[in-house]
Protein backbone atom coordinates (compact mmCIF):
# COMPACT_ATOMS: atom_id res chain seq x y z
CA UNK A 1 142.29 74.41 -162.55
CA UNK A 2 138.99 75.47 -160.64
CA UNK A 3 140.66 74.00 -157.30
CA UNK A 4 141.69 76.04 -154.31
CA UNK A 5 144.88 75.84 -153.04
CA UNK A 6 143.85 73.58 -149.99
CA UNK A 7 142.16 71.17 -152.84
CA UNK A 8 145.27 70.92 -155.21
CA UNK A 9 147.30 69.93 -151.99
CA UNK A 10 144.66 67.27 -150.91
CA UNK A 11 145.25 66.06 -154.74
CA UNK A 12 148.73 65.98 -154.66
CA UNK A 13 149.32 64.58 -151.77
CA UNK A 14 146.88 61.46 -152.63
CA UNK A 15 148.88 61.25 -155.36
CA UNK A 16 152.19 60.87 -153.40
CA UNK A 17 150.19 58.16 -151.59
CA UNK A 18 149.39 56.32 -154.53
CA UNK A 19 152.59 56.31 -156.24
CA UNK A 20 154.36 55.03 -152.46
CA UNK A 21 151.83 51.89 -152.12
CA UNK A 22 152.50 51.02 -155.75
CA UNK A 23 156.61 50.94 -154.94
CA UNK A 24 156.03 49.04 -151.58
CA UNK A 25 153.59 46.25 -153.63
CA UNK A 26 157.29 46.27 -156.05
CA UNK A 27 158.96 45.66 -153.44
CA UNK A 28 157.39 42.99 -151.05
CA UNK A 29 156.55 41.23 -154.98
CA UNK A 30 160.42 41.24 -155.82
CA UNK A 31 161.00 40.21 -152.33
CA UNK A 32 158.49 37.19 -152.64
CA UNK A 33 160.50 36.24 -156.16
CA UNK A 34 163.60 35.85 -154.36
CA UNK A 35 162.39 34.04 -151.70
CA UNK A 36 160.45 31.81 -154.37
CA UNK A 37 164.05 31.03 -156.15
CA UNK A 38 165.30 30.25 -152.83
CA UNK A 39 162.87 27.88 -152.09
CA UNK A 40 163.23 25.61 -155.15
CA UNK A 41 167.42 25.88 -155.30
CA UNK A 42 166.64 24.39 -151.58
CA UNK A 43 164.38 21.75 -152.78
CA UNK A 44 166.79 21.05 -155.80
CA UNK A 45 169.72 20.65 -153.45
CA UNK A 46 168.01 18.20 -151.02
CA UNK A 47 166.81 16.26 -153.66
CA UNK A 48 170.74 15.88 -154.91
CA UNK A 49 171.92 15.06 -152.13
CA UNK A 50 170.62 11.70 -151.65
CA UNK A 51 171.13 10.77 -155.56
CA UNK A 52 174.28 11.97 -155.16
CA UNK A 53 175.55 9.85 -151.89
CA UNK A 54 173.89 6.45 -154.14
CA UNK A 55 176.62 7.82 -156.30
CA UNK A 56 174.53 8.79 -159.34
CA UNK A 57 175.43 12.01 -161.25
CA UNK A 58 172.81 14.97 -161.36
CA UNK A 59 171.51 15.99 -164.80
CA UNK A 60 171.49 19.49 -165.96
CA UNK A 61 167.79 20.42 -166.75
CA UNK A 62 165.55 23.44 -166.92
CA UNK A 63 164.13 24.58 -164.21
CA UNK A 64 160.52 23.65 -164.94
CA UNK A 65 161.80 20.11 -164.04
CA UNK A 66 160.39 18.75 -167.46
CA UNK A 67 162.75 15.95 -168.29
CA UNK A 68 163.87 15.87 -171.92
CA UNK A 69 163.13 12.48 -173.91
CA UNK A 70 165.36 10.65 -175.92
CA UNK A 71 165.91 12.18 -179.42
CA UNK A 72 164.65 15.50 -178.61
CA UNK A 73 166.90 18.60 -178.21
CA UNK A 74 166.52 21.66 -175.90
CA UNK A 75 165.30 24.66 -177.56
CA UNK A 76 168.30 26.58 -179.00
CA UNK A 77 166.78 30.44 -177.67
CA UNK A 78 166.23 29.23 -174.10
CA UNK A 79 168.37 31.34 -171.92
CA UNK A 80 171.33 29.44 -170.05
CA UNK A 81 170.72 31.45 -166.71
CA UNK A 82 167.52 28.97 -166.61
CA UNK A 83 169.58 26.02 -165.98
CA UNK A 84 169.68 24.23 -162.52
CA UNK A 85 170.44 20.81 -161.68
CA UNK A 86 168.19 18.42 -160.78
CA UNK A 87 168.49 14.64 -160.65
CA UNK A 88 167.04 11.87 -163.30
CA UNK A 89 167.23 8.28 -161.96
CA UNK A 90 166.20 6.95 -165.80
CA UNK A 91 169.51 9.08 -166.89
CA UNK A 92 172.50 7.04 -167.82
CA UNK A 93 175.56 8.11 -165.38
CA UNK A 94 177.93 10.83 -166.74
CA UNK A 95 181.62 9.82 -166.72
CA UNK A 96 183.44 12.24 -164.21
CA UNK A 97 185.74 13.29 -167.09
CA UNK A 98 182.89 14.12 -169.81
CA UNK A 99 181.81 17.92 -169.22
CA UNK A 100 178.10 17.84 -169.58
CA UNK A 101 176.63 19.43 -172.02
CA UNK A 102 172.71 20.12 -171.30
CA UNK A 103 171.94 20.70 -174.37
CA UNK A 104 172.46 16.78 -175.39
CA UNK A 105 170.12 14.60 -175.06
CA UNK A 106 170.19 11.49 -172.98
CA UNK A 107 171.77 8.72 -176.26
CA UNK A 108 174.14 11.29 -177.18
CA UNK A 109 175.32 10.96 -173.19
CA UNK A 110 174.66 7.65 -173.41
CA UNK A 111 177.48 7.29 -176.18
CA UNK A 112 179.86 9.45 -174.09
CA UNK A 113 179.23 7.33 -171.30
CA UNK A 114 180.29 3.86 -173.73
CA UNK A 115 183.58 5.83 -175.22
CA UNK A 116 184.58 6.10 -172.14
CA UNK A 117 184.07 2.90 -170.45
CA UNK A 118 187.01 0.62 -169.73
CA UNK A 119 188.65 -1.80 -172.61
CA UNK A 120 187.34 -5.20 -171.63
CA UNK A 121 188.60 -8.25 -173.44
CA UNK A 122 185.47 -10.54 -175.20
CA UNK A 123 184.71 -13.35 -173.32
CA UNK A 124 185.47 -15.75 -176.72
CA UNK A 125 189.23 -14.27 -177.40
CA UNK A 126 192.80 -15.04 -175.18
CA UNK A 127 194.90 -12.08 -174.60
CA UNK A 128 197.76 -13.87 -176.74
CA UNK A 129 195.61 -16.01 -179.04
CA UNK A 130 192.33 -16.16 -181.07
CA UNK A 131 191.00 -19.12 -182.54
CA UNK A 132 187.98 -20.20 -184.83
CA UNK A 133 186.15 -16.47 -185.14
CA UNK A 134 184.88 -15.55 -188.51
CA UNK A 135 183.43 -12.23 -189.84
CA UNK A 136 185.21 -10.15 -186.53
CA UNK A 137 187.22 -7.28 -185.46
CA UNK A 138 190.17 -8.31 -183.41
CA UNK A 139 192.41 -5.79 -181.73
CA UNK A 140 195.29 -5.48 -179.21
CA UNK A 141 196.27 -1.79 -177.90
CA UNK A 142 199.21 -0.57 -177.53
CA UNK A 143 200.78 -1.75 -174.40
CA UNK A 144 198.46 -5.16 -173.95
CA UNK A 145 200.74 -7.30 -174.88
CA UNK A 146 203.64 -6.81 -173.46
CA UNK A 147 206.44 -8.10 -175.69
CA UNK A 148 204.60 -11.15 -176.06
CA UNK A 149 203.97 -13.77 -178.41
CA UNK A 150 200.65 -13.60 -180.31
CA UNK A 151 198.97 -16.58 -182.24
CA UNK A 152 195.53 -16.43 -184.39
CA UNK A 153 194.39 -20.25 -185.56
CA UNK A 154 191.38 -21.02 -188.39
CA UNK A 155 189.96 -17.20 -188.32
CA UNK A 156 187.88 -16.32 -191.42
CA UNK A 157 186.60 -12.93 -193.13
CA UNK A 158 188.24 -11.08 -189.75
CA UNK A 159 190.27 -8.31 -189.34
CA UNK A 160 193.39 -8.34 -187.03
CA UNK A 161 195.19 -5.09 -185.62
CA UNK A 162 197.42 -5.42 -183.14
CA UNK A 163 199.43 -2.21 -181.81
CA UNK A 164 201.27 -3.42 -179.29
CA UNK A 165 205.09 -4.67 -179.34
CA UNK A 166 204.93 -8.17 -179.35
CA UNK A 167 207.83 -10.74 -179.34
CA UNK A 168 206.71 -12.47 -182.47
CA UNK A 169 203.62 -13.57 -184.00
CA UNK A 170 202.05 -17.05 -185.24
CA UNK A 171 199.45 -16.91 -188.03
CA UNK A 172 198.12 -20.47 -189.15
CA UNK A 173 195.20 -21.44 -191.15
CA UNK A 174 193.67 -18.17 -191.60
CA UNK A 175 191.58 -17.42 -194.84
CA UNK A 176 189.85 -14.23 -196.52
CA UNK A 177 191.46 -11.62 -193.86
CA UNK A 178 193.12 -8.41 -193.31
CA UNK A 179 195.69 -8.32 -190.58
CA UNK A 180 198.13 -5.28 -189.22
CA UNK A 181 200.96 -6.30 -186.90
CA UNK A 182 203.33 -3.66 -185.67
CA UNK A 183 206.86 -3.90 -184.94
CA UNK A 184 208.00 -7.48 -183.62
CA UNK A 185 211.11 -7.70 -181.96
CA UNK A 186 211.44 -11.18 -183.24
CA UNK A 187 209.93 -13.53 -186.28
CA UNK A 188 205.84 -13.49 -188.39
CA UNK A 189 205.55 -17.05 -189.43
CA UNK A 190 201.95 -17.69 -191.87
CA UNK A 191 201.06 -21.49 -192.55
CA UNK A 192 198.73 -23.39 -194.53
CA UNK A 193 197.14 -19.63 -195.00
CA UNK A 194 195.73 -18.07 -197.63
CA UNK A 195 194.02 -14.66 -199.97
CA UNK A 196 195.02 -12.35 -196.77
CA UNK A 197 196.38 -9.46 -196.95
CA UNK A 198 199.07 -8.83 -193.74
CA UNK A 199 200.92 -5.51 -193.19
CA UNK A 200 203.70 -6.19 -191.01
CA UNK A 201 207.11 -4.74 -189.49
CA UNK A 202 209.43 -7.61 -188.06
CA UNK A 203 212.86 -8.79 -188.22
CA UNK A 204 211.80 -11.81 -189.79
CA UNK A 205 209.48 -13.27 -192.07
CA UNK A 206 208.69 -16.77 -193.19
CA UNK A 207 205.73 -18.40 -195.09
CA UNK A 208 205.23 -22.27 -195.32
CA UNK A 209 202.11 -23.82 -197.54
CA UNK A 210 200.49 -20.60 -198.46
CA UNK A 211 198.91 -19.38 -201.53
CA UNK A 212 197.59 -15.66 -202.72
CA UNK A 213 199.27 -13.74 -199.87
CA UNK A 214 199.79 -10.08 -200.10
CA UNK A 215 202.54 -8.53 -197.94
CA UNK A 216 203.09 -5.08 -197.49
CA UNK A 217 206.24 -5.42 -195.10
CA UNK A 218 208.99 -3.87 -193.43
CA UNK A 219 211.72 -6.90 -192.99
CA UNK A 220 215.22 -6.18 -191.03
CA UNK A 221 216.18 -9.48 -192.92
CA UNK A 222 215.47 -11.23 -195.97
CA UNK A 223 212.42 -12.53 -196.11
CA UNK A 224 211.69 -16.66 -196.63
CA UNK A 225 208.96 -18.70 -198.47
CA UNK A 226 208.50 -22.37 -198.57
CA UNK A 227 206.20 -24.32 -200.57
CA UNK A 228 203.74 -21.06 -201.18
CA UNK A 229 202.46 -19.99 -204.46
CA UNK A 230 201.24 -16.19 -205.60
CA UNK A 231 202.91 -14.76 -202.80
CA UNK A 232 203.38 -10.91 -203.24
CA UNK A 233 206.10 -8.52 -201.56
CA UNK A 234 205.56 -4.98 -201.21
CA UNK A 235 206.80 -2.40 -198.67
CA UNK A 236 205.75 -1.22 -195.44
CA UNK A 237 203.04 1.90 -195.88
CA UNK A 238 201.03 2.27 -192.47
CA UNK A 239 201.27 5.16 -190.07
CA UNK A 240 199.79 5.15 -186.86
CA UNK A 241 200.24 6.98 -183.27
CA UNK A 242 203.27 5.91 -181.43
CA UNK A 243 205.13 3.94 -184.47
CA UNK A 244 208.42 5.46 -184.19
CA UNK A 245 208.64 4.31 -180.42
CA UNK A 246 207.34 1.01 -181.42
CA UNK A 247 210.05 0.23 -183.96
CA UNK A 248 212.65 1.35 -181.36
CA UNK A 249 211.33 -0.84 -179.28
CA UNK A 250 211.22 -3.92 -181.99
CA UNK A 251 215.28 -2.84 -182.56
CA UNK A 252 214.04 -2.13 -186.19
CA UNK A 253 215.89 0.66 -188.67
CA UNK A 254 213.38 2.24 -190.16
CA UNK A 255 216.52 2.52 -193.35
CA UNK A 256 216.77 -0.94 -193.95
CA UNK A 257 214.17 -2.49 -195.39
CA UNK A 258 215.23 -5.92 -196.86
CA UNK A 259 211.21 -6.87 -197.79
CA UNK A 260 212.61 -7.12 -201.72
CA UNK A 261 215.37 -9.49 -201.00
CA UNK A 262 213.27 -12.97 -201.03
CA UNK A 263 214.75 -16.61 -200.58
CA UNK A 264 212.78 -19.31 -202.06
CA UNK A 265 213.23 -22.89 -200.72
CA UNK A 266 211.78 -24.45 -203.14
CA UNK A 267 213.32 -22.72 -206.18
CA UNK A 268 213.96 -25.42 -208.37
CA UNK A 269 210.76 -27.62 -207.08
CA UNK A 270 208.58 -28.67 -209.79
CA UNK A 271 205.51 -29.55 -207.31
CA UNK A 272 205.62 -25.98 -205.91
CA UNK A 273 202.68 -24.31 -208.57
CA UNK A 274 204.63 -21.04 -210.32
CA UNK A 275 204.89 -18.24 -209.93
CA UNK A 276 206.47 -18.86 -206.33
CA UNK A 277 206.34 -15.10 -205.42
CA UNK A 278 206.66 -11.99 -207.01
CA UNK A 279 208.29 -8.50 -206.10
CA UNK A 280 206.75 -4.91 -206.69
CA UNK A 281 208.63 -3.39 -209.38
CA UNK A 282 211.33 -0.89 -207.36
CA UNK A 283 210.26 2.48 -207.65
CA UNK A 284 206.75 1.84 -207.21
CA UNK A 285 205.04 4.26 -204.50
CA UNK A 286 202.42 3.63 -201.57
CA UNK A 287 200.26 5.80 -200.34
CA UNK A 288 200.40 5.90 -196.52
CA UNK A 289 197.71 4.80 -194.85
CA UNK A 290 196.91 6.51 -191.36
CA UNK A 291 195.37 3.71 -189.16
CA UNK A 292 193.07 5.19 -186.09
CA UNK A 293 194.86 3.49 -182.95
CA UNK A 294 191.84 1.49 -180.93
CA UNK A 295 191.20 -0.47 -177.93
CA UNK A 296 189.75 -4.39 -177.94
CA UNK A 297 186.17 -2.69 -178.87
CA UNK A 298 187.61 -0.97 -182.02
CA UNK A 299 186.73 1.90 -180.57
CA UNK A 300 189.45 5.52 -180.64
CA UNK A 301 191.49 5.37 -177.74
């Protein structure tokens, strides 16, 4: 090399020195990153804490504390080991029971939030009776009711489900609707109605002044008419969660169904329009419908 052997030790050893400042800068650098994290998880956690005592729920975010908006996503390839939780006061509160998932954005929390909430009953409906809605969704879960009567008066275009075991159930002057009553320990009486279509398990039945009706029923007796015109009998073909405790309840045997067996008071009555009623053919099949069980919103319980 030219050097003497003093001169190559001089070099080397410069070199030594070199290479041990560059580890030490590593060092006190890697120590000045920790101490950096430490700093903001401190900041993050006391600004939590008061957010969280107002009892508001902290949002997971990233930690460059850039709030997503509405509608937009976080990136799919951004590493999960960046999350940290900070707090949004413009967030909508996370039910306790919803994990949180930060990769959805605030309306699809939002909507978690709403599936959750309690069942509240409108303002414009009675637990046990409805009167004078048109175009609506009524509904009574299971266990609302009670075993008690239910009544619906002058409804129009609506739709009635009621899930609950009820004692019996009064339908009068309803027009243009769909209505689903599960098992009823005791009678379904329909007046002055007429072009609905009712789905109904009870141990009774009885229609007075009705015309186009269309019953798809499960009937523990016979079933009665009165005065009615185009009234149409076919059977029971609705599933939904918890029937087979409800028709316990209702006393009903699911192997007798007596829906075919109709008596006609006014038989022989000339001012009664024909044809009084009519039976589907025996043999004929149904498919079963699976109903989603729902709260008073309509909403999946």
């Amino acid at each position: 090399t030219g050097k003497s052997p003093g001169e190559e030790q001089d070099t080397m050893l410069s070199l030594d020195i070199r290479t041990g400042q560059q580890k030490a800068q590593e060092l006190l650098d890697e120590d000045a990153e920790r101490e950096e994290e430490d700093r903001r998880e401190a900041e993050n956690r006391a600004k939590a804490a008061p957010v969280a005592a107002a009892g508001k729920t902290p949002v997971a975010m990233y930690d460059d504390a850039v709030e997503l908006s509405d509608g937009e996503d976080v990136p799919e390839d951004e590493p999960q080991d960046k999350l940290s939780e900070h707090t949004s006061d413009s967030a909508a509160p996370i039910p306790s029971t919803t994990a949180v998932d930060p990769r959805r954005n605030s309306a699809a929390l939002a909507q978690d939030e709403a599936a959750d909430e309690p069942q509240v009953l409108p303002s414009d409906e009675k637990l046990t009776f409805v009167r004078k809605l048109s175009h609506r969704t009524i509904v009574r879960p299971p266990g609302s009711l009670n075993s008690q009567q239910f009544a619906m008066d002058s409804l129009t275009h609506c739709t009635v489900k009621l899930f609950s075991a009820m004692d019996s159930v009064l339908i009068d002057d309803c027009y243009d609707c769909e209505i689903l009553i599960g098992p009823t320990t005791g009678s379904v009486m329909l007046r002055d109605c007429g072009r609905i279509t009712v789905t109904a398990a009870c141990q009774q039945l009885r229609t007075r002044g009705c015309t186009d009706l269309n019953l798809k029923l499960f009937c523990f007796t016979d079933p009665v008419v009165e005065s009615s015109t185009r009234v149409n009998f076919a059977t029971w073909n609705v599933a939904f969660c918890g029937l087979p405790a409800l028709f316990k309840e209702a006393r009903l045997d699911p192997a007798n169904n007596r829906y075919r067996n109709v008596f006609d008071f006014n038989k022989d009555d000339p001012a009664v329009p024909e044809p009084h009623f009519t039976v589907e053919p025996e043999g004929t099949v149904h498919e079963i419908e699976d109903v989603v069980v729902t709260g008073y919103a309509d909403r999946p319980l």
